[in-house]
C-alpha atoms as a PDB file:
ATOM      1  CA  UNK A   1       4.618  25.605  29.126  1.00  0.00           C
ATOM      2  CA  UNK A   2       8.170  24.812  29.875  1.00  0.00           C
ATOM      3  CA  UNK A   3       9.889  27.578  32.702  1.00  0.00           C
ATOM      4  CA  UNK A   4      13.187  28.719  31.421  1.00  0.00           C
ATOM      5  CA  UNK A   5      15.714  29.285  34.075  1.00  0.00           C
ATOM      6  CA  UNK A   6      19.265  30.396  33.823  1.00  0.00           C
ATOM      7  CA  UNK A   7      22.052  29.081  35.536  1.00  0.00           C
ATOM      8  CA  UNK A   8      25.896  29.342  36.585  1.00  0.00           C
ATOM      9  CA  UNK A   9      27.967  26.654  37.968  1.00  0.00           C
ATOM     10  CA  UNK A  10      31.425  28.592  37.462  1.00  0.00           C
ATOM     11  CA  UNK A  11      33.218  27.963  41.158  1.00  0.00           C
ATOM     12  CA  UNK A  12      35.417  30.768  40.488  1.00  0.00           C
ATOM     13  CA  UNK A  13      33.047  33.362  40.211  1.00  0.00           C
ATOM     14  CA  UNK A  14      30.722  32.034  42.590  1.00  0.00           C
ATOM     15  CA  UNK A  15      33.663  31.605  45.041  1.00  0.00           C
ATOM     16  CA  UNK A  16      34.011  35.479  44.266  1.00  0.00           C
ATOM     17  CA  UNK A  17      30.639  35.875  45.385  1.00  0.00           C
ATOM     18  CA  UNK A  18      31.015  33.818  48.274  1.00  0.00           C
ATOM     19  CA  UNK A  19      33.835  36.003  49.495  1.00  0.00           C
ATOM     20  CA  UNK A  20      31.348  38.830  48.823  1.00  0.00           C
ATOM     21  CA  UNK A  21      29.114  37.766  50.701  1.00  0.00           C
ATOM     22  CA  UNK A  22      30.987  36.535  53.751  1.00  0.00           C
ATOM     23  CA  UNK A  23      30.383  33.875  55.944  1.00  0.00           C
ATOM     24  CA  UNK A  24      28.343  35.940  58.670  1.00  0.00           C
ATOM     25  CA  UNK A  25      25.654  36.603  55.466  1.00  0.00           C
ATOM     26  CA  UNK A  26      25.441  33.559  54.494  1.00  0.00           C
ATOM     27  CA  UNK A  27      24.787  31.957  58.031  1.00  0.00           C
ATOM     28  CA  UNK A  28      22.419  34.514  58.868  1.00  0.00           C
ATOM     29  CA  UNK A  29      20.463  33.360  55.645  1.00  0.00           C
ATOM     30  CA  UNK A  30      20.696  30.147  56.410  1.00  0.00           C
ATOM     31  CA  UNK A  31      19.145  30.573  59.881  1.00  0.00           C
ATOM     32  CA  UNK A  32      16.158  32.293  58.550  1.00  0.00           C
ATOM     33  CA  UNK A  33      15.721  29.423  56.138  1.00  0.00           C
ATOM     34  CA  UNK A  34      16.094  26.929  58.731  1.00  0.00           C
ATOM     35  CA  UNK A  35      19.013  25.270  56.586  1.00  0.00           C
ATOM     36  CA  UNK A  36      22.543  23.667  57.773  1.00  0.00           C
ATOM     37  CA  UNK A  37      25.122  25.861  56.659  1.00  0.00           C
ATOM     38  CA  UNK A  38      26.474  24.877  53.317  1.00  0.00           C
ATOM     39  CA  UNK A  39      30.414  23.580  53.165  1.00  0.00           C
ATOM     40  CA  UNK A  40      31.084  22.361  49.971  1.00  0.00           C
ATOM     41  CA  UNK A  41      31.942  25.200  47.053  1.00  0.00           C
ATOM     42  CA  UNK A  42      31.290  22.160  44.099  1.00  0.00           C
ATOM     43  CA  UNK A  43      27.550  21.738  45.356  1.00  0.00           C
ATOM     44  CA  UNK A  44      26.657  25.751  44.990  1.00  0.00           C
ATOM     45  CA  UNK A  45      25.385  27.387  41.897  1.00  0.00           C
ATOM     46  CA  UNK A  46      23.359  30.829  40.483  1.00  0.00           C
ATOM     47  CA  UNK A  47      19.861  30.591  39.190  1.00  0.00           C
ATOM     48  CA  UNK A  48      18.328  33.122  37.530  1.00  0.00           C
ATOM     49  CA  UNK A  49      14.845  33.286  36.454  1.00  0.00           C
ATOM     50  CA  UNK A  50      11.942  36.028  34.992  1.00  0.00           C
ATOM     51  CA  UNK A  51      11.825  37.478  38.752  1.00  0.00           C
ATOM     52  CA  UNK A  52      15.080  37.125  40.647  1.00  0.00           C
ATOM     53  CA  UNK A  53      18.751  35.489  40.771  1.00  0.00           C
ATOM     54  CA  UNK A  54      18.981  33.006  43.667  1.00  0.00           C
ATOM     55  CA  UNK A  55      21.972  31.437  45.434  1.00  0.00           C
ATOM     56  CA  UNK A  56      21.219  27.777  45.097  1.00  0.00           C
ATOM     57  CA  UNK A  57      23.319  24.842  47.162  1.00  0.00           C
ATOM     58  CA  UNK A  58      22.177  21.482  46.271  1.00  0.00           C
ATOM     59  CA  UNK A  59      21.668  19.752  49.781  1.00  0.00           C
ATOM     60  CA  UNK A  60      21.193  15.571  50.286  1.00  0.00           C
ATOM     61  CA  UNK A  61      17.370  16.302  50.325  1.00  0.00           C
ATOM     62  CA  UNK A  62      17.336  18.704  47.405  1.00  0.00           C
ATOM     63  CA  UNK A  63      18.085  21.561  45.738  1.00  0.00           C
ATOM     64  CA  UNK A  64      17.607  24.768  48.098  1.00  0.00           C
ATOM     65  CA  UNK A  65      17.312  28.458  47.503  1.00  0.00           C
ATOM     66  CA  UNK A  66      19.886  29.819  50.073  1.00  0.00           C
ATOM     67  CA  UNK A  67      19.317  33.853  49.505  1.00  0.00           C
ATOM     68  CA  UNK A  68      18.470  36.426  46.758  1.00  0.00           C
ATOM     69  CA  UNK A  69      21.769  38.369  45.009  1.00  0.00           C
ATOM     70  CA  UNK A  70      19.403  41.694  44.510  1.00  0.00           C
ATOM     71  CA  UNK A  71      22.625  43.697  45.971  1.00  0.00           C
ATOM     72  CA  UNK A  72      25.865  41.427  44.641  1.00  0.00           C
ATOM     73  CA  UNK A  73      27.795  41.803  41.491  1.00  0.00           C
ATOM     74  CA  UNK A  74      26.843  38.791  39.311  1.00  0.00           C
ATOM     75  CA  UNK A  75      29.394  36.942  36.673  1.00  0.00           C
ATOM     76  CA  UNK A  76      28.589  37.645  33.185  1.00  0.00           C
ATOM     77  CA  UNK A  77      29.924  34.603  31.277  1.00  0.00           C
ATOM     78  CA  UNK A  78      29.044  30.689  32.295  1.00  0.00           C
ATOM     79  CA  UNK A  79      25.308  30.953  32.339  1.00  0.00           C
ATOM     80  CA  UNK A  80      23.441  28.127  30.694  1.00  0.00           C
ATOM     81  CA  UNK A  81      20.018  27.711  29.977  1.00  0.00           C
ATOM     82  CA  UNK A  82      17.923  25.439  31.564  1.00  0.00           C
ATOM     83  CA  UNK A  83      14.113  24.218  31.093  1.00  0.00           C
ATOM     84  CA  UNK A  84      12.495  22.990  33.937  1.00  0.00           C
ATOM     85  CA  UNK A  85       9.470  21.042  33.517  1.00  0.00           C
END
């Protein structure tokens, strides 16, 4: 069976979110996940799936799940849906 994610690649809003965040956040996060901290806005996006809503940046090796958005305002238009095999 085919997982069905949801995702948002809309720079403004997650620019929005960025700003949200703040840059302190997002290092911390990115300590704890043993990750070099992310500098390019085009390369970030939102997943969503059944359980949670992820900050994603898609590094050389990979994509990577930089930090849950349990406690951030999410956008409500852009979102496509995406099956992942």
């Amino acid at each position: 069976m085919k997982n069905i994610v949801y995702r948002n690649h809309d720079r403004y809003a997650i620019k929005h979110l960025l700003m949200e965040i703040g840059a302190h956040q997002l290092n911390k996060e990115c300590q704890l996940m043993k990750l070099p901290f992310p500098k390019r806005l085009s390369l970030f996006y939102i997943e969503s799936s059944d359980d949670c809503v992820y900050l994603v940046y898609k590094y050389y090796e990979g994509s990577r799940k930089v930090m849950k958005l349990d406690r951030y305002e999410l956008p409500e238009v852009g979102w496509e849906r995406v099956s992942l095999e």
